[in-house]
Protein backbone atom coordinates (compact mmCIF):
# COMPACT_ATOMS: atom_id res chain seq x y z
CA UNK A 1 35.98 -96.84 -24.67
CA UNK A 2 38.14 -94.76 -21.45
CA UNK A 3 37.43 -96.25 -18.62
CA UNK A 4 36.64 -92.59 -17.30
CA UNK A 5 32.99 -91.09 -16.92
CA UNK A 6 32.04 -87.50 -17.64
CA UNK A 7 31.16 -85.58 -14.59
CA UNK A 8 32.96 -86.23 -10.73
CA UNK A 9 33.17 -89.75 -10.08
CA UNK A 10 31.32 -90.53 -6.28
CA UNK A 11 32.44 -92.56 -3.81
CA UNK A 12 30.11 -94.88 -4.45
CA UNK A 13 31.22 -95.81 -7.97
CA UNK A 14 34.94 -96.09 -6.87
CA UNK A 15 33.57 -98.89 -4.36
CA UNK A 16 31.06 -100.53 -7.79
CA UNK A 17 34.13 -100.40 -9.62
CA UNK A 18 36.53 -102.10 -7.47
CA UNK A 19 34.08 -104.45 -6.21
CA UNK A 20 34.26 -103.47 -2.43
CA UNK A 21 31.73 -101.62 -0.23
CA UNK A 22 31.45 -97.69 0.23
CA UNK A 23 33.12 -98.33 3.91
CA UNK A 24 35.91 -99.71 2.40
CA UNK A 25 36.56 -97.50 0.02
CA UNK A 26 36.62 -94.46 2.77
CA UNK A 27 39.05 -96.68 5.08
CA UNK A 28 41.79 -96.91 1.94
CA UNK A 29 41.34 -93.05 1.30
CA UNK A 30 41.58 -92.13 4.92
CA UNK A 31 45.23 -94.33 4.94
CA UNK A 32 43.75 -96.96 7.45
CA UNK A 33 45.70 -99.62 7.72
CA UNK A 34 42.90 -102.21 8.86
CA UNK A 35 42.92 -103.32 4.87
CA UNK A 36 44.54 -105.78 3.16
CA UNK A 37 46.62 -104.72 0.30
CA UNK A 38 44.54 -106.73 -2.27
CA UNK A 39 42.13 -104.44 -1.69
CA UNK A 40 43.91 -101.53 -1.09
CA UNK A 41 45.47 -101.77 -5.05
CA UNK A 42 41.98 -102.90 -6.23
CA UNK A 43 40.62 -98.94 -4.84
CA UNK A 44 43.65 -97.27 -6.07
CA UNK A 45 42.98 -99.13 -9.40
CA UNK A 46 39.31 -97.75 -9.81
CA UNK A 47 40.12 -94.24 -8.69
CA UNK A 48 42.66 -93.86 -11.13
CA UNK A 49 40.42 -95.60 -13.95
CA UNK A 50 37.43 -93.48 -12.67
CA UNK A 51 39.69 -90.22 -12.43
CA UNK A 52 38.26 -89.65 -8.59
CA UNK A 53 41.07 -87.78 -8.20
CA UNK A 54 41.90 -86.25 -5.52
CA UNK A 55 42.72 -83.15 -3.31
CA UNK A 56 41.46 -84.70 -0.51
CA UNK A 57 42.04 -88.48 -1.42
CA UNK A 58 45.54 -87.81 -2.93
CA UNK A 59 46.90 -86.10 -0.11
CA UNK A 60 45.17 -89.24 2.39
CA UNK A 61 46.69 -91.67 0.03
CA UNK A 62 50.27 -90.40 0.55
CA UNK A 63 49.41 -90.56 4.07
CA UNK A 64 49.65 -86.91 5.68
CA UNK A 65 47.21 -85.86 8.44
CA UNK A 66 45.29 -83.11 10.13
CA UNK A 67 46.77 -83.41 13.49
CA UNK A 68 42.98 -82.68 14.36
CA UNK A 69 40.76 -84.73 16.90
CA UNK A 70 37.20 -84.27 16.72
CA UNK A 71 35.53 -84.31 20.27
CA UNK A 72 31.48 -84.64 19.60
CA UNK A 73 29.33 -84.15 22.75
CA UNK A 74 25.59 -84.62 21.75
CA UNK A 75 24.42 -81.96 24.30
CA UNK A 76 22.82 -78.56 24.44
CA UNK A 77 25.53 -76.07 25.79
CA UNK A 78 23.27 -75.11 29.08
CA UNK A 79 23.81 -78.77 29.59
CA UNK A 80 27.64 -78.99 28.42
CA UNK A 81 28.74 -76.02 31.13
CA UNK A 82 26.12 -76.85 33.97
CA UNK A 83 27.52 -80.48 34.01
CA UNK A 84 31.22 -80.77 35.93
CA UNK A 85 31.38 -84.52 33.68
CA UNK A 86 31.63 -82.41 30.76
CA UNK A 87 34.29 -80.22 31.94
CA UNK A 88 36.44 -83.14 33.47
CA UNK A 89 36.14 -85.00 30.24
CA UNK A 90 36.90 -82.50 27.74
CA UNK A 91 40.44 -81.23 30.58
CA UNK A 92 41.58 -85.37 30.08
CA UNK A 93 41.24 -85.36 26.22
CA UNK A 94 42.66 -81.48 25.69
CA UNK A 95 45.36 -82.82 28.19
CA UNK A 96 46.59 -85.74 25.96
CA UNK A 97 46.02 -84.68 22.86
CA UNK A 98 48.16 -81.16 23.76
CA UNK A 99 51.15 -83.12 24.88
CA UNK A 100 50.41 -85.43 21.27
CA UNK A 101 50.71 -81.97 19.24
CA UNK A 102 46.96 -83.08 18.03
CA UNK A 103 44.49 -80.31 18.05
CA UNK A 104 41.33 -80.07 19.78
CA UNK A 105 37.87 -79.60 17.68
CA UNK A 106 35.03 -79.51 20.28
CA UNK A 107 31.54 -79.91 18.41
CA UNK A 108 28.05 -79.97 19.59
CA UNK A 109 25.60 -81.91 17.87
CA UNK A 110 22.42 -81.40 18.78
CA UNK A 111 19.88 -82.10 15.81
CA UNK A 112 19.86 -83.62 12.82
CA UNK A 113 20.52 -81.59 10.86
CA UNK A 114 23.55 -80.96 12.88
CA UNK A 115 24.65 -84.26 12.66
CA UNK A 116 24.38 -84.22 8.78
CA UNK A 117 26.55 -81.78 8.77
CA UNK A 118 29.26 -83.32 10.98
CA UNK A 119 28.74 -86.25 8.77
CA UNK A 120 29.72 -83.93 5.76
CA UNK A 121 32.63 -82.51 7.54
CA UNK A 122 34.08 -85.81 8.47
CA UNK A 123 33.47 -87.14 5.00
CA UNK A 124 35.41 -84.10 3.60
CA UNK A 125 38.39 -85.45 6.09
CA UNK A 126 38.73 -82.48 8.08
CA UNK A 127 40.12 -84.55 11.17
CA UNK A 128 41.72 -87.68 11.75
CA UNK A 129 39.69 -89.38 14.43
CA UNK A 130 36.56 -89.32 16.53
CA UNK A 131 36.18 -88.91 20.32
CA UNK A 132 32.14 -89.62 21.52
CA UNK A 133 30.99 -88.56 24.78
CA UNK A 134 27.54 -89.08 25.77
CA UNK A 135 26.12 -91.34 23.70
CA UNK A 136 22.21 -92.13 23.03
CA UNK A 137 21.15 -95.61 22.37
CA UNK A 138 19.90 -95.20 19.40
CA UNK A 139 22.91 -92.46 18.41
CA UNK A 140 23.90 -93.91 14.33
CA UNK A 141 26.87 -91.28 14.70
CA UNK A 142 29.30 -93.63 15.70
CA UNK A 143 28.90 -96.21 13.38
CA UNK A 144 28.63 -93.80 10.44
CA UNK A 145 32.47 -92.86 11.89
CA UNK A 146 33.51 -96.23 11.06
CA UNK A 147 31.37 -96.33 7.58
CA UNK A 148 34.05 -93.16 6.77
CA UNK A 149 36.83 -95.19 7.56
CA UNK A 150 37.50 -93.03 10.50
CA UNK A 151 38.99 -94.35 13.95
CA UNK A 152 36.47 -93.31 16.93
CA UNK A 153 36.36 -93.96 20.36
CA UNK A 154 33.39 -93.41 22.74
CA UNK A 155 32.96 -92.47 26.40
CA UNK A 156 30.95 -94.94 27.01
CA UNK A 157 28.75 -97.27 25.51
CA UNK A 158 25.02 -98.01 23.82
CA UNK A 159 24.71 -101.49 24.53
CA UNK A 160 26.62 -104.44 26.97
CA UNK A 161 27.80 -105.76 23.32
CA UNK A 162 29.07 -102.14 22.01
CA UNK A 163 31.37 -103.11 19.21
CA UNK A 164 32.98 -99.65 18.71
CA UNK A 165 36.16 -99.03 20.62
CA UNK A 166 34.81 -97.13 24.49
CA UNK A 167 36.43 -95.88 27.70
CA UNK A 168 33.86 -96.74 30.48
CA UNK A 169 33.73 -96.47 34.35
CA UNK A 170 32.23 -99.15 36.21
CA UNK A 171 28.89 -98.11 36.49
CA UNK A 172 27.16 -101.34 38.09
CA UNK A 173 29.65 -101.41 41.02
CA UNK A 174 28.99 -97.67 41.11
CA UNK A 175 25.14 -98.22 41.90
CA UNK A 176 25.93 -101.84 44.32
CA UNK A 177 28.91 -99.80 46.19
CA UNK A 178 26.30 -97.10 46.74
CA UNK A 179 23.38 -99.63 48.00
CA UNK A 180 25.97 -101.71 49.75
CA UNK A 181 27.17 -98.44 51.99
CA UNK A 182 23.13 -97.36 52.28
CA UNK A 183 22.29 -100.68 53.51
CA UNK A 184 25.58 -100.14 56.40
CA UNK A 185 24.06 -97.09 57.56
CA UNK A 186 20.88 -99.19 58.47
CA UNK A 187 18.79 -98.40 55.73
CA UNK A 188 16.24 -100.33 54.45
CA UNK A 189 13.91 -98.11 51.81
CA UNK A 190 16.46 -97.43 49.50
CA UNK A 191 14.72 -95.64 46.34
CA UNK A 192 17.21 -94.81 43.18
CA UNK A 193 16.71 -91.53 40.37
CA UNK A 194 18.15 -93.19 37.11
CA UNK A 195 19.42 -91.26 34.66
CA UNK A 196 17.15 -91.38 30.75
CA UNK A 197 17.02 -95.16 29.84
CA UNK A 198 18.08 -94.78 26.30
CA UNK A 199 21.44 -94.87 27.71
CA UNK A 200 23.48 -97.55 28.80
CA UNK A 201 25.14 -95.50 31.81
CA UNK A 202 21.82 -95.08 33.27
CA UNK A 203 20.64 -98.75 32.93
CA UNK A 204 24.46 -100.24 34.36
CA UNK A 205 23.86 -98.17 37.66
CA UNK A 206 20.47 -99.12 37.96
CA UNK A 207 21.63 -103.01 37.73
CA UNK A 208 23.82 -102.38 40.54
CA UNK A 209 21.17 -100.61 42.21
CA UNK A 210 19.25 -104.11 42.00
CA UNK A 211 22.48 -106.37 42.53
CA UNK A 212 23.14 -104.36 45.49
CA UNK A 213 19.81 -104.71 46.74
CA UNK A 214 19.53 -107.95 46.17
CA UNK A 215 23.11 -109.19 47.70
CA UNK A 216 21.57 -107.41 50.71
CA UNK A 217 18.70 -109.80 50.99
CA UNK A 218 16.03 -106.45 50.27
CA UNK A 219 13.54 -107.39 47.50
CA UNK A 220 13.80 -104.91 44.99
CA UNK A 221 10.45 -102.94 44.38
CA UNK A 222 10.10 -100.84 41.59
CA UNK A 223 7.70 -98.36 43.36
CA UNK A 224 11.25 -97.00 44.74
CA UNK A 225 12.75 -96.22 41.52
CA UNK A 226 12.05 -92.61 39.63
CA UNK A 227 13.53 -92.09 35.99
CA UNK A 228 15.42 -89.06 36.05
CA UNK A 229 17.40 -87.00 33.03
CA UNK A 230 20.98 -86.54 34.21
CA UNK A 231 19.84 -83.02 34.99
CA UNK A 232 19.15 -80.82 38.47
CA UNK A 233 15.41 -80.19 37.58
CA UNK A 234 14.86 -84.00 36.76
CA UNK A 235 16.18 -84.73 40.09
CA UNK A 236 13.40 -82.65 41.72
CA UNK A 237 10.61 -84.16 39.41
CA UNK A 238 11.59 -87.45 40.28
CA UNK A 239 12.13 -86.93 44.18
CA UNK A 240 8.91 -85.14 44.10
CA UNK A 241 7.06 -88.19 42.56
CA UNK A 242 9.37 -91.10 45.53
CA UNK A 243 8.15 -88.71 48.43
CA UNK A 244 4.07 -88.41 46.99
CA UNK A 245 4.24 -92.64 46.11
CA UNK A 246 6.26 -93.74 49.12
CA UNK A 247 6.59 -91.28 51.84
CA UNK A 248 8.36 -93.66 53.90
CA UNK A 249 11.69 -93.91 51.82
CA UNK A 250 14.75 -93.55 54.13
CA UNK A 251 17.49 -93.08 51.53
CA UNK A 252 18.10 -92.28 48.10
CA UNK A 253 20.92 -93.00 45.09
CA UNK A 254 20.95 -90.41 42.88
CA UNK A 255 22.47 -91.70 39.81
CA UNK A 256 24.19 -88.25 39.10
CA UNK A 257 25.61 -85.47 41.76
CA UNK A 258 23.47 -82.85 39.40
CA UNK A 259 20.44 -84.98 40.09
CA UNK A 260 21.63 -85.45 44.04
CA UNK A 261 21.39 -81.43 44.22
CA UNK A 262 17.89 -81.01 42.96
CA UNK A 263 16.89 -83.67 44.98
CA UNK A 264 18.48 -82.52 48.59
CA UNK A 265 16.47 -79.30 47.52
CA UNK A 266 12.95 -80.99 46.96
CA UNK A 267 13.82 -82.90 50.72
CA UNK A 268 14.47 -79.88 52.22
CA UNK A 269 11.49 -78.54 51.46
CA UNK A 270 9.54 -80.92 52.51
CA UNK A 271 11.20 -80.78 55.80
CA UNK A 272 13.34 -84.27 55.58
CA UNK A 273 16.99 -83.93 57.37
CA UNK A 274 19.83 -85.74 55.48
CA UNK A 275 21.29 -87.74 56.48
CA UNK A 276 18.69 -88.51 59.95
CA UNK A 277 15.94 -88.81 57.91
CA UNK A 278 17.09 -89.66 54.26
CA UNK A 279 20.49 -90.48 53.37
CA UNK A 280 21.73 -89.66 49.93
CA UNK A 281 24.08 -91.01 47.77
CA UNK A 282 25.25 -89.34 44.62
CA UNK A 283 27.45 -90.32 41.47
CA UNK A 284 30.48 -88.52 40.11
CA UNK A 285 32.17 -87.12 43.13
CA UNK A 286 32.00 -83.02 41.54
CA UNK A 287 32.33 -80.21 42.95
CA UNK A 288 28.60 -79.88 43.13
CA UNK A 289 28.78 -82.76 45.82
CA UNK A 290 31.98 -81.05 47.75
CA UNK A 291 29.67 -77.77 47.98
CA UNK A 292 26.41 -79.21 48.80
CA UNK A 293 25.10 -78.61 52.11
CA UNK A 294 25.02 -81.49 53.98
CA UNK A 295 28.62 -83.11 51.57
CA UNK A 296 27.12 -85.22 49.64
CA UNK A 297 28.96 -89.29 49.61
CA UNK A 298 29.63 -89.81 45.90
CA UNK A 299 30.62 -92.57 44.22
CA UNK A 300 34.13 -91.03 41.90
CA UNK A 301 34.56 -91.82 38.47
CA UNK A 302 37.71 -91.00 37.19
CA UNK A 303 36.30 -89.00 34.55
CA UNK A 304 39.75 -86.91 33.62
CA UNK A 305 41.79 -90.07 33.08
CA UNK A 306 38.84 -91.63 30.97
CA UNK A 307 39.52 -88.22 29.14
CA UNK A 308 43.14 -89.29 28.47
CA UNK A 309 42.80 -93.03 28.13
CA UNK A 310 40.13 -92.20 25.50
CA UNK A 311 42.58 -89.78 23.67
CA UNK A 312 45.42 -92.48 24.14
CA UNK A 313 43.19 -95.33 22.47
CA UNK A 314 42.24 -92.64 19.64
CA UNK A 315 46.12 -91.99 18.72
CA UNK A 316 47.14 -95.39 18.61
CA UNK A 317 43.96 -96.32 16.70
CA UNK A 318 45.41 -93.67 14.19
CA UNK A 319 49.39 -94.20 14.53
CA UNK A 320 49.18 -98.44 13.86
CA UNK A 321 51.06 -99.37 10.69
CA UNK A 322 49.89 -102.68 11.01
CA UNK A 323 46.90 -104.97 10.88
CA UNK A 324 48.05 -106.00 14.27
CA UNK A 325 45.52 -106.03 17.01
CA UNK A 326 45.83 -102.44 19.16
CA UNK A 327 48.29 -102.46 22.07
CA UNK A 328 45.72 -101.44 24.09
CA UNK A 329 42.29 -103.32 24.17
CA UNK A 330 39.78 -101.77 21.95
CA UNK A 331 37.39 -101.54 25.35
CA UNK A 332 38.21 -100.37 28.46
CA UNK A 333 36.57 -100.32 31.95
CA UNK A 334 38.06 -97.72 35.04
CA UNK A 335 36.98 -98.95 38.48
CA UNK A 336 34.72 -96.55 40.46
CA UNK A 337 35.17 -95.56 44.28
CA UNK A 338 32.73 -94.71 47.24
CA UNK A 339 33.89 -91.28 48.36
CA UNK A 340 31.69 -91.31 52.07
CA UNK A 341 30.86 -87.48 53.73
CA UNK A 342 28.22 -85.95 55.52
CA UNK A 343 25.17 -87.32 53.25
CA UNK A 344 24.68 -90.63 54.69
């Protein structure tokens, strides 16, 4: 009996026949070189028994490439161009990848169905690597990437134990610089607006909210924190709801510069001078804190270089001939610094 079958062969067969996992099978087609050559023969094996053959998977297998980067920002686009992040982030990566000769793919996913279809295009090897910004805790994109055999780094992280490669900013000794600073300007009712918990960014500056708090010798109390969205209007929600449940707050840290500007809005209406009467403390050092009326102090994150260093780690990821660990480490961690103006 021929060892071929009557119809196209899947991917999933390919990995039955040669006795490895789906993954596996994706990482040998896509020319990664994080497998062993056992197994690399053992795939070629089945998908020339199994006659997968091959536009896409021949051309992998003799090694050429797209020269395309995928950058995937989970975000509406009213969110993508109100947010100065964004725009940083996506400068660093087109930055790096230009002087690389890789191009730039920008996608918005935004549903599931979106994803899906992502998925689809990734599985039909349309790029070369993966570049995550924004990521949701419970986001499966990125390990799907991996599933596909496809290198990916994140901006950021879901978890403290995040096993895909990330580029990160130092978000804990973002929110303790900010408390630290707060507490030197003689303030003792320090509330915080957090960004959604469902993602790590948000949870790291509120633990240095309550580090900072807490190397202070102020007993953290929970009726001066406000969950907030990352956005302008979720800064005024949650401002609203610190000045109606403790009136007597004397400074905020606003875990974003977008949220910082809805909430010097909501103060200002209810007649509260910043800094006399509430200082405020922002995160990101944009141009929205430059143009805000008092300056706003902002903690900087150097969000064009994580652009670049994410784009460097992506290149190498794809480039390495060898099962060598990368050059660079697979997680990396920019320091954060207090930029101090009018605001506090």
């Amino acid at each position: 009996m021929s060892g071929r079958q009557s119809g196209r062969p899947t991917l999933e067969q390919v990995a039955a026949r040669a006795g490895v996992g789906r993954g596996t099978v994706s990482r040998v087609i896509n020319g990664s070189p994080r497998v062993s050559e056992q197994t690399r023969t053992a795939v070629a094996r089945a998908v020339a028994e199994l006659g997968y053959v091959p536009n896409q998977a021949a051309r992998a297998l003799a090694g050429s490439r797209t020269d395309a980067i995928a950058l995937v920002i989970p975000e509406a686009e009213a969110r993508l161009f109100a947010e100065p992040y964004f725009l940083d982030l996506i400068r660093g990566v087109s930055a790096e990848l230009a002087e690389a000769d890789k191009q730039l793919l920008l996608t918005l996913v935004r549903s599931e169905q979106e994803r899906q279809r992502f998925e689809q295009y990734l599985a039909a090897q349309r790029v070369d690597g993966v570049l995550l910004a924004s990521v949701h805790g419970d986001d499966p994109l990125p390990d799907r990437i991996r599933e596909l055999g496809l290198p990916v780094v994140m901006n950021g992280r879901r978890t403290e134990a995040e096993p895909v490669p990330y580029v990160d900013s130092d978000n804990i000794g973002a929110g303790r610089a900010a408390v630290a600073h707060l507490v030197g300007r003689g303030r003792s009712r320090i509330a915080t607006i957090t960004g959604p918990f469902d993602m790590y960014v948000a949870r790291a500056r509120l633990g240095g909210y309550r580090a900072g708090l807490t190397e202070a010798g102020i007993p953290p109390d929970e009726t001066l924190v406000s969950a907030g969205d990352f956005t302008e209007e979720g800064g005024r929600r949650a401002m609203r709801e610190l000045l109606d449940r403790r009136p007597d707050l004397d400074a905020v840290f606003a875990a974003s510069d977008v949220m910082a500007a809805g909430v010097r809005g909501v103060l200002r209406e209810a007649g509260r001078r910043v800094p006399e009467d509430v200082a405020l403390v922002g995160v990101d050092d944009s141009p929205v804190a430059r143009l805000m009326d008092p300056p706003l102090t902002s903690v900087r994150q150097p969000i064009e270089e994580m652009g670049r260093t994410m784009a460097r780690m992506l290149i190498r990821e794809i480039h390495e001939s060898t099962e060598a660990a990368p050059v660079e480490p697979r997680r990396h961690v920019l320091p954060t610094e207090l930029i101090v103006r009018e605001s506090s």
